[in-house]
Protein backbone atom coordinates (compact mmCIF):
# COMPACT_ATOMS: atom_id res chain seq x y z
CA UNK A 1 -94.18 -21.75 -76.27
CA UNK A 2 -90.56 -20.76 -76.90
CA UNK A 3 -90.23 -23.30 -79.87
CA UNK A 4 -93.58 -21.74 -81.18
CA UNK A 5 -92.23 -18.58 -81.09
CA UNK A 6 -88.77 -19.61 -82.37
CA UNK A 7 -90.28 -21.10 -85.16
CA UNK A 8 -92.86 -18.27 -86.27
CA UNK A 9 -89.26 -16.47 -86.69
CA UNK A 10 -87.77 -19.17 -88.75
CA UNK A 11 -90.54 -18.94 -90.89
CA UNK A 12 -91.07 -15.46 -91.24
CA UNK A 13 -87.50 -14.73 -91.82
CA UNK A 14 -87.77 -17.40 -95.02
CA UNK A 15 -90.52 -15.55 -96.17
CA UNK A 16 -93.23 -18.04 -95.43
CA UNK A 17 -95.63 -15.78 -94.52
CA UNK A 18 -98.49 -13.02 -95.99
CA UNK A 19 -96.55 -11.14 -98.54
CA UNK A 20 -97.72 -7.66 -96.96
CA UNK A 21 -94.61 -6.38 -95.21
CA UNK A 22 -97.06 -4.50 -92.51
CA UNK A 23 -98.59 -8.66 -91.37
CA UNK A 24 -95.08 -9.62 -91.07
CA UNK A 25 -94.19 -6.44 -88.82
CA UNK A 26 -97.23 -7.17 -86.65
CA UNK A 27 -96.18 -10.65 -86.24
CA UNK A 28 -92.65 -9.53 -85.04
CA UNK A 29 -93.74 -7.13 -82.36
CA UNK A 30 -96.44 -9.70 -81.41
CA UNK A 31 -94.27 -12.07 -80.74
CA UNK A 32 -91.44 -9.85 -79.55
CA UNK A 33 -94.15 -8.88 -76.95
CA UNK A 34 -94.74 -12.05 -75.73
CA UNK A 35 -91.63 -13.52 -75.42
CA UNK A 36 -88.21 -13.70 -72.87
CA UNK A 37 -85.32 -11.90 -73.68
CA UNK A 38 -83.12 -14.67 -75.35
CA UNK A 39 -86.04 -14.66 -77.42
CA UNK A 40 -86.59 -11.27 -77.63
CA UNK A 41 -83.03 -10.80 -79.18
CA UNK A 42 -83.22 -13.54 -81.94
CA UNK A 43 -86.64 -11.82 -82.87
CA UNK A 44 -84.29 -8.62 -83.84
CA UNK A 45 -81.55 -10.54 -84.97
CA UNK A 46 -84.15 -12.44 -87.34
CA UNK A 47 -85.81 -9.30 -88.69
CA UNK A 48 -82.10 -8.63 -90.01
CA UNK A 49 -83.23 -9.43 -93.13
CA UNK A 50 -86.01 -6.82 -93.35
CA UNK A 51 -86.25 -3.65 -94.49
CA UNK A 52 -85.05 -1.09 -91.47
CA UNK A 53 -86.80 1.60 -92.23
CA UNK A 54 -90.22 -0.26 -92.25
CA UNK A 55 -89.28 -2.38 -89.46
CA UNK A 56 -88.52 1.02 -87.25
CA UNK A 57 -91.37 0.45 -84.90
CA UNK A 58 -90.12 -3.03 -83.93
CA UNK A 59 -86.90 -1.19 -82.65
CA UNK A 60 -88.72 1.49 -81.22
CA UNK A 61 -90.37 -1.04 -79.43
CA UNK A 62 -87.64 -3.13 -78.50
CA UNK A 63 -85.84 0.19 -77.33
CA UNK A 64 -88.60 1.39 -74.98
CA UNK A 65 -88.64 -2.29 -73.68
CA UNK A 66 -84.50 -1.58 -72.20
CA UNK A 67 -85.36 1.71 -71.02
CA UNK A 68 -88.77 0.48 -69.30
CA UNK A 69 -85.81 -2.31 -67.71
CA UNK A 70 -83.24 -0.03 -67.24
CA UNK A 71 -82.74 -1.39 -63.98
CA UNK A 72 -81.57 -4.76 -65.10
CA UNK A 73 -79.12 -3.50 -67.90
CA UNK A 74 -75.73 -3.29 -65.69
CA UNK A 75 -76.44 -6.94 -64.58
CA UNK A 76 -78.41 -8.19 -67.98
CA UNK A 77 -75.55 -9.25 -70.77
CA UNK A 78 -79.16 -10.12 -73.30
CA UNK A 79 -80.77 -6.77 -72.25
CA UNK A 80 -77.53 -4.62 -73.38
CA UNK A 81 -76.92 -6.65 -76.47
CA UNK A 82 -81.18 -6.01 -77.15
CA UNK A 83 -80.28 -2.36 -76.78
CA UNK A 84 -77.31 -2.32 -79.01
CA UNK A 85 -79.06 -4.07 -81.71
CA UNK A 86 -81.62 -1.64 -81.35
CA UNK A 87 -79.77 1.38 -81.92
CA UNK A 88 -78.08 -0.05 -84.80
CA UNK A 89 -81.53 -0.76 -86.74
CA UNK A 90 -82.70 2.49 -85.53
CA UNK A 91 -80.23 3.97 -86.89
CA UNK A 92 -80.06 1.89 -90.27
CA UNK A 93 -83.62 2.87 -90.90
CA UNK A 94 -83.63 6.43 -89.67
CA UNK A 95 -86.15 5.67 -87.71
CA UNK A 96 -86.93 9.59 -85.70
CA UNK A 97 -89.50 8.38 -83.38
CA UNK A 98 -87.30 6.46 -81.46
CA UNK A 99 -85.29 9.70 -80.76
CA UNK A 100 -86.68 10.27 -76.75
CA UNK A 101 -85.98 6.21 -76.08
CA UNK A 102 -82.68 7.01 -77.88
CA UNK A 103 -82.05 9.92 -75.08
CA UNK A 104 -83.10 8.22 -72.20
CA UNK A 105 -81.36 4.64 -73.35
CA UNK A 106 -78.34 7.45 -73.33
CA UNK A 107 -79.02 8.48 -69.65
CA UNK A 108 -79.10 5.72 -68.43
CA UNK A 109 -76.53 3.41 -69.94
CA UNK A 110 -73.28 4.57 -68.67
CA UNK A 111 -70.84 2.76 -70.76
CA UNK A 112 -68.53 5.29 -73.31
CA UNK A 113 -68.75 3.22 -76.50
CA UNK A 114 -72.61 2.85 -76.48
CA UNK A 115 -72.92 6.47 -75.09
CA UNK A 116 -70.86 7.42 -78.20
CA UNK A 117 -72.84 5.56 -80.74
CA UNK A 118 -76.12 6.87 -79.17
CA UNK A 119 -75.04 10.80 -79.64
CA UNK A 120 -73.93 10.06 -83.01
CA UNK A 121 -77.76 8.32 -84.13
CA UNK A 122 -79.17 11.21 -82.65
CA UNK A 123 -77.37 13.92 -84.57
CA UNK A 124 -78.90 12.28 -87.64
CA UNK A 125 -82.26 11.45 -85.94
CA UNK A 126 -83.01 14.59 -83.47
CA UNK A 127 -83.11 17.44 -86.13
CA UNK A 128 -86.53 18.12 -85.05
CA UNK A 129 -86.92 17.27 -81.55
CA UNK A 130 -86.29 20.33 -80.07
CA UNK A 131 -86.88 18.80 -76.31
CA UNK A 132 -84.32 16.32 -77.31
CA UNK A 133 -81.42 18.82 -78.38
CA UNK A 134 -82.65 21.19 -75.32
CA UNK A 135 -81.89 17.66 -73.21
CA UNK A 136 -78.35 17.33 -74.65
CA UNK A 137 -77.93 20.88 -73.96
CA UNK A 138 -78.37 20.50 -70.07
CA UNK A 139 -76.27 17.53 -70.22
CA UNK A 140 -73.48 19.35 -71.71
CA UNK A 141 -74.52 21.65 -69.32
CA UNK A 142 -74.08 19.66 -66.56
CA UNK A 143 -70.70 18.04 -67.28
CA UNK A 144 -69.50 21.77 -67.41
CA UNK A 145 -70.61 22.70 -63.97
CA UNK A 146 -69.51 19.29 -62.77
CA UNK A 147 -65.86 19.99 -64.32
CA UNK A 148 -65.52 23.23 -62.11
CA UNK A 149 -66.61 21.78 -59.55
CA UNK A 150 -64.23 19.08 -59.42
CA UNK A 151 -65.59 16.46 -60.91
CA UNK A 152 -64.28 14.30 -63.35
CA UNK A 153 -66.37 13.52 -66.24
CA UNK A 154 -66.42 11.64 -69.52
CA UNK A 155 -64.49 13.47 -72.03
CA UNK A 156 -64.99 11.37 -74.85
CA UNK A 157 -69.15 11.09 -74.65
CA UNK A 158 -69.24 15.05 -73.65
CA UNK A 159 -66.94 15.60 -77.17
CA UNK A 160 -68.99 13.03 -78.66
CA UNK A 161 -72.81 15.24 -77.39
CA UNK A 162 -71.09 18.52 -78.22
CA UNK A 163 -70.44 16.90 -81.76
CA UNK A 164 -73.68 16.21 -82.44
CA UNK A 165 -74.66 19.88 -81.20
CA UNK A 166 -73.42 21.35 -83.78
CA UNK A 167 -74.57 18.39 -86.44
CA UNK A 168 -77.93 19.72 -85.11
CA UNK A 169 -76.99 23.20 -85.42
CA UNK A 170 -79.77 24.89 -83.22
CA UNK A 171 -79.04 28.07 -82.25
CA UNK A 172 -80.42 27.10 -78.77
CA UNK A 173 -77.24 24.92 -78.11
CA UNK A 174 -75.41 27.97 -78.29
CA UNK A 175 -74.69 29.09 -74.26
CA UNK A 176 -73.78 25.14 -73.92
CA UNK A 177 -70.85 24.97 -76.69
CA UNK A 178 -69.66 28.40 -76.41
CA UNK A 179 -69.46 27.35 -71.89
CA UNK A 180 -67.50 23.99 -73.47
CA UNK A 181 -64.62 26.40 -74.90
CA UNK A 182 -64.79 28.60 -72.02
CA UNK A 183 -64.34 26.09 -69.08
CA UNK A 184 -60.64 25.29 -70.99
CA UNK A 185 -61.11 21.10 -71.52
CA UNK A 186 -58.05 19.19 -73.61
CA UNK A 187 -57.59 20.96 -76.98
CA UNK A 188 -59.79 17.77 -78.53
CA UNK A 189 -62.78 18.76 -76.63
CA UNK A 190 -62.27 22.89 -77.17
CA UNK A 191 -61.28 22.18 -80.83
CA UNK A 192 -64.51 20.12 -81.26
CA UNK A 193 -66.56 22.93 -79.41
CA UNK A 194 -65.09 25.71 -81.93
CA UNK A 195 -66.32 23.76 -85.07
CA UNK A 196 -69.77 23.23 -83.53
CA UNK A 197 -70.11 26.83 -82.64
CA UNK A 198 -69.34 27.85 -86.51
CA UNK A 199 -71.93 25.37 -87.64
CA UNK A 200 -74.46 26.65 -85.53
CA UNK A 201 -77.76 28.69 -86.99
CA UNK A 202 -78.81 31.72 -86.15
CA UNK A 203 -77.39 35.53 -86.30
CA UNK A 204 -73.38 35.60 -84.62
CA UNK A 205 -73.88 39.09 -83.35
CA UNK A 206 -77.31 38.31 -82.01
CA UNK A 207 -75.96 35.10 -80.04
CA UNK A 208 -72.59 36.76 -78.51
CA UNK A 209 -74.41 39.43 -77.26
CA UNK A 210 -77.51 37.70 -75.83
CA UNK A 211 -75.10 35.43 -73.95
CA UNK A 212 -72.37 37.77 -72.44
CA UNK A 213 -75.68 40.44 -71.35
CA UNK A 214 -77.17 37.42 -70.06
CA UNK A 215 -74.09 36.91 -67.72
CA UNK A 216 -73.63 38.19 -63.76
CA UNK A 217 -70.50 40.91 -64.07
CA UNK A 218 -68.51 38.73 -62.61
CA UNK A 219 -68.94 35.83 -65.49
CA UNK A 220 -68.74 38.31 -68.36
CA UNK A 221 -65.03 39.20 -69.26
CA UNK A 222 -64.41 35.30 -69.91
CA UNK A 223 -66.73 35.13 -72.85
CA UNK A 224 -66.32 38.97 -74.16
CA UNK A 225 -63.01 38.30 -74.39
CA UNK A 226 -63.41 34.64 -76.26
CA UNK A 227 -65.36 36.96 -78.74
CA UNK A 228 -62.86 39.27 -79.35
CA UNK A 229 -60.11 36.73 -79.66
CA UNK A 230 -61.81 34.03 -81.65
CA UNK A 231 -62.50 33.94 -85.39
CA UNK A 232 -66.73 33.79 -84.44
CA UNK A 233 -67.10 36.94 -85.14
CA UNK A 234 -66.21 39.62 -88.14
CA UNK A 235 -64.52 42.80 -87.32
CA UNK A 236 -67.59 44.61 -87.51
CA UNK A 237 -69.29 42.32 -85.08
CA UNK A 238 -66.81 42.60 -82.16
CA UNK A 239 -66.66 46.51 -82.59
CA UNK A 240 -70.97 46.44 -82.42
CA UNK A 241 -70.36 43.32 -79.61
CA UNK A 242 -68.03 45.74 -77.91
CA UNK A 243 -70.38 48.67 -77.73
CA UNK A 244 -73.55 46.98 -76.40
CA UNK A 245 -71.28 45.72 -73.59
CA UNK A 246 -70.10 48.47 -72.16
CA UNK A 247 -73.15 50.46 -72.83
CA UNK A 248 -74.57 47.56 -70.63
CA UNK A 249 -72.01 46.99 -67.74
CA UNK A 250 -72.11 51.02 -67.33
CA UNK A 251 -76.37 50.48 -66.68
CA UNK A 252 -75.34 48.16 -63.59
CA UNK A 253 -74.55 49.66 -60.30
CA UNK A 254 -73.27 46.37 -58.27
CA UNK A 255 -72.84 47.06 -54.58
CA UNK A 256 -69.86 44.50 -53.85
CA UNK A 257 -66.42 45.89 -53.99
CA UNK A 258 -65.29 42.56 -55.96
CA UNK A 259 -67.99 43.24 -58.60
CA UNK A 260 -67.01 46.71 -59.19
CA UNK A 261 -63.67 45.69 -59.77
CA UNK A 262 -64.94 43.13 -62.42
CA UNK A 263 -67.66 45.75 -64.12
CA UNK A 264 -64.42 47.96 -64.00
CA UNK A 265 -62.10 45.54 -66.11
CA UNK A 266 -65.42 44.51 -68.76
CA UNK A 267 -65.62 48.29 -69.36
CA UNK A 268 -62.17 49.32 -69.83
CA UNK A 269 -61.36 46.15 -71.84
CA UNK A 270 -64.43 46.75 -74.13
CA UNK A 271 -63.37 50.83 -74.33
CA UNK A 272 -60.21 49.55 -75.61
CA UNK A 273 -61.66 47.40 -78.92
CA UNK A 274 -63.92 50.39 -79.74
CA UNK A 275 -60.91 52.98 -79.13
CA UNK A 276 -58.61 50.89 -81.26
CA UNK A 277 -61.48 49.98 -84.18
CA UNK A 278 -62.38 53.98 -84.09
CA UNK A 279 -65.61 53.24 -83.61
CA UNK A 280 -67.98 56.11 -83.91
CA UNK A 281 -71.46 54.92 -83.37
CA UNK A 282 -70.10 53.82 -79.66
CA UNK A 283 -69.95 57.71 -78.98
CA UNK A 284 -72.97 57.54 -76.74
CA UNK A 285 -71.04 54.87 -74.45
CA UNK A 286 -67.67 56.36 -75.21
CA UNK A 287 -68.94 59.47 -73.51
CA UNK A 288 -70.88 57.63 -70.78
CA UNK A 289 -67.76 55.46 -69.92
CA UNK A 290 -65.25 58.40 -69.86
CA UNK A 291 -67.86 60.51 -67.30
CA UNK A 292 -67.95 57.01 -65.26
CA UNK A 293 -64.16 57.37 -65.51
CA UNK A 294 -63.69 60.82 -64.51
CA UNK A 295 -65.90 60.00 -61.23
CA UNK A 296 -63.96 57.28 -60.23
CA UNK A 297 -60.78 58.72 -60.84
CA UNK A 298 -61.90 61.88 -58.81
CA UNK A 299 -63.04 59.55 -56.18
CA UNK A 300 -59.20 57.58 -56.11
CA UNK A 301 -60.98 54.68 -57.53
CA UNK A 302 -59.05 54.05 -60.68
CA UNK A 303 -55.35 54.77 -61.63
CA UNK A 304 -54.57 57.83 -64.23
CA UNK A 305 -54.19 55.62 -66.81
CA UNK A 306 -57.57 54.94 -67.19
CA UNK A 307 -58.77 58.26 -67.34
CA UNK A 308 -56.01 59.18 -70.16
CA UNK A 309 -57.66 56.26 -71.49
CA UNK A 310 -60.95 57.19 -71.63
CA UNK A 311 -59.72 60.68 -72.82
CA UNK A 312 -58.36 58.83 -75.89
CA UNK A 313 -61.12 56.71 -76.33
CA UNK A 314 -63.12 60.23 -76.66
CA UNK A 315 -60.77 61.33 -79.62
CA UNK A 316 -61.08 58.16 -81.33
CA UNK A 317 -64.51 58.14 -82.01
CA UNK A 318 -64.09 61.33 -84.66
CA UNK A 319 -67.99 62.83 -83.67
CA UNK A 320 -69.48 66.58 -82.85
CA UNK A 321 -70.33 64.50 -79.57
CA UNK A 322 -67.53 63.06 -78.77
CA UNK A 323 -65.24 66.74 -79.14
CA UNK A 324 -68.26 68.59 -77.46
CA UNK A 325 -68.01 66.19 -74.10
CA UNK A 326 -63.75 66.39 -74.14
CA UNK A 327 -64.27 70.49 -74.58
CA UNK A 328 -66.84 70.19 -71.76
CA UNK A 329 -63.98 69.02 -69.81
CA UNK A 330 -61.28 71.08 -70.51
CA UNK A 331 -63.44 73.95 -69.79
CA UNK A 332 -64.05 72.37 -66.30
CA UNK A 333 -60.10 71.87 -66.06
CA UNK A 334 -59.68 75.53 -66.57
CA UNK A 335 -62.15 76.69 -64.08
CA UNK A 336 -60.12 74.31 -61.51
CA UNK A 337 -57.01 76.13 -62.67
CA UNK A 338 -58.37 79.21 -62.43
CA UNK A 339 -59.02 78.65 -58.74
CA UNK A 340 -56.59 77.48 -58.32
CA UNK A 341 -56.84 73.96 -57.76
CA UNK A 342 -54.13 71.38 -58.65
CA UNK A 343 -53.74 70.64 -62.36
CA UNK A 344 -52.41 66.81 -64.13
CA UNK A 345 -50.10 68.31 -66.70
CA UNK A 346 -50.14 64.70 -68.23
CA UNK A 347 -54.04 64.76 -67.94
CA UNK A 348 -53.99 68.55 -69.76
CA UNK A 349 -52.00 67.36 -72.67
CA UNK A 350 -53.94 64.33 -72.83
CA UNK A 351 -57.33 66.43 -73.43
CA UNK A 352 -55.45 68.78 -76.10
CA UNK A 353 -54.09 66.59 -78.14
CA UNK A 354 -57.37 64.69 -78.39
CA UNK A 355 -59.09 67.48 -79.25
CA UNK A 356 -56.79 68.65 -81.44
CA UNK A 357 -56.97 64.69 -83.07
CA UNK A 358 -61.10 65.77 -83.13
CA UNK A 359 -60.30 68.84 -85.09
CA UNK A 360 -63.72 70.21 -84.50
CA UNK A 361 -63.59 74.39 -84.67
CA UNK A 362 -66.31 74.46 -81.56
CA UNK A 363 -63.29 73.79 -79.18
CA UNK A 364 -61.34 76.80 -80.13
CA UNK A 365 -62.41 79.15 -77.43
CA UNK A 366 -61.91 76.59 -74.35
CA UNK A 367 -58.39 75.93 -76.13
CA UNK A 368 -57.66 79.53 -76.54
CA UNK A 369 -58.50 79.80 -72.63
CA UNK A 370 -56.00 77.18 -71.91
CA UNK A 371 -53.39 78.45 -73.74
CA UNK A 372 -53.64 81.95 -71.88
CA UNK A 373 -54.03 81.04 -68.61
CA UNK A 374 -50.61 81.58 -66.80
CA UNK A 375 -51.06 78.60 -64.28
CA UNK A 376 -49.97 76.20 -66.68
CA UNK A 377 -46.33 75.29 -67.52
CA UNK A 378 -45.30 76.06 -70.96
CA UNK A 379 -45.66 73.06 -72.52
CA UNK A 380 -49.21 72.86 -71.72
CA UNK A 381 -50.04 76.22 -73.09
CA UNK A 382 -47.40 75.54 -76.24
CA UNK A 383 -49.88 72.68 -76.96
CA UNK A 384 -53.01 74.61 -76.99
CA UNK A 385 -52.11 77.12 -78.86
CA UNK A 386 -51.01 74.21 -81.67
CA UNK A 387 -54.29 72.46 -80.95
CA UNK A 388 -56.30 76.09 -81.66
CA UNK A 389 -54.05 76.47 -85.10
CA UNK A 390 -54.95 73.18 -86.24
CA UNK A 391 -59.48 73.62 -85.36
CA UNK A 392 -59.00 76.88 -86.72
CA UNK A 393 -58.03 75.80 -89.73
């Protein structure tokens, strides 16, 4: 039966056969079908000859043969060479439906080289299997949860997988790439990670801010800041970035002390890029954060430097809003003087010269107030009546 089969190959790779190339492809799977695997593999290694991309189902088939054996292919020299062969015809003749054989051949033959040559055929072969590219995602996935945990893992196939992300450039890879750069691999693995990121489709802005909202507190500074300090993002986008965060880590109201701390240090680090881009549309946060602040520094929460902080964060943002909320406040600092509670002169000249930085002529009468009231030290009043001058103006 062998020499039957052996020659029906001779023959067929001579040409000796029905011109039509679809009888001689039936003939090859036929007999590949029907034969043992030294056979088997001279069947593919005669079909050289043919053209690959018509001969793709005979690979296919070949292919789902190995993974249907995976079991024998640690201790099966023919079976491994079967597969190799495979995936280099596959890949010669761009044949896509092999693309799920391709992934599980991948699984489940652990050997670098092959794994390697597997994620490169699929970045030119899985463009539109998304349930293949959402497989490589959890793989990439995996190796990063396995890396903080511990465990060592394959650097070369996970740069290899993340390469072929972003040759596939679905946006849905995104969380898996931008998690490669974030758990801190060798610089040929983060490097590789940054240039799939960039070639990935889909909106920036959209992306960042879906995946640092979709992060516990404790997870998100790692990526905001990644954001801010990379090149992913324009100017514009890390100011708008910066805004939806902190408008979104003031909405949570986590009960562990640990988690506060972390909300606390996403909140003032995102008040910082809107404060230093002058960011106006983040008034409504700017003004949300600073009344978060002034509880929490009441409450011996925070240091002062926050609060002077969020005071100047106020007097960035150059709005009606923002000078109403910080005249709100001195107002409220007067009535405490006025009764004599205890005053921060630092915390005083902090709200006047923001105010003053606002220029807005509706804080001229709580600034006149200040600078009349004889509680305060000189200075403080000296500075109001400067501030008044200038909103009067």
């Amino acid at each position: 039966m062998r020499r039957l089969i052996l020659a029906t190959v001779i023959v067929l790779a001579c040409g000796m056969t029905l011109p039509a190339q679809t009888d001689r492809l039936e003939t090859f799977q036929a007999s590949f079908a029907s034969s043992n695997l030294q056979t088997k593999l001279e069947i593919l290694r005669a079909a050289d000859s043919e053209d690959p991309a018509a001969f793709g189902p005979l690979y296919g088939q070949a292919l789902s043969y190995v993974v249907s054996n995976a079991e024998d292919l640690v201790a099966e020299q023919l079976l491994r060479e079967i597969a190799l062969v495979s995936v280099n015809r596959i890949q010669a003749g761009a044949y896509a439906p092999a693309v799920n054989d391709l992934w599980r051949l991948f699984r489940l033959y652990d050997e670098t080289s092959a794994r390697i040559q597997i994620a490169s055929v699929l970045g030119e072969l899985a463009g539109d299997s998304q349930q293949t590219i959402g497989y490589m995602n959890q793989w990439v996935q995996t190796q990063n949860n396995l890396t903080r945990a511990g465990t060592r893992v394959d650097l070369q196939v996970l740069t290899a997988v993340t390469e072929t992300l972003g040759t596939l450039a679905s946006a849905s890879s995104f969380p898996a790439v931008v998690d490669v750069i974030l758990v801190q691999y060798p610089d040929f693995v983060t490097d590789t990670a940054r240039t799939a990121l960039n070639a990935l489709d889909g909106v920036p802005l959209d992306m960042a801010s879906e995946y640092v909202l979709a992060q516990d507190v404790q997870d998100r500074y790692a990526p905001f800041d990644f954001f801010m300090t990379s090149d992913y993002l324009t100017e514009a986008d890390k100011l708008e970035l910066a805004r939806v965060t902190l408008g979104d880590t003031l909405r949570l109201r986590p009960q562990e002390l640990e988690t506060q701390e972390e909300a606390r240090r996403i909140r003032f680090a995102a008040a910082t890029v809107v404060r230093n881009g002058t960011y106006g549309e983040a008034t409504g946060v700017a003004i949300r954060h600073f009344n978060e602040t002034v509880l929490e520094y009441d409450r011996g929460l925070i240091a002062k430097t926050r609060l002077l902080e969020a005071i100047a964060t106020l007097g960035a943002m150059d709005t009606d809003a923002a000078a109403a909320r910080l005249t709100e406040y001195l107002e409220l600092l007067n009535t405490y003087t006025e009764i004599d509670r205890p005053y921060d002169t630092q915390i005083m000249l902090a709200t006047i010269a923001n105010l003053q930085l606002l220029d807005r002529p509706a804080s001229y009468n709580a600034l006149f107030s200040t600078s009349i009231l004889e509680n305060y030290p000189r200075r403080v009043t000296d500075a109001a009546r400067q501030a008044m001058q200038s909103v009067a103006q």
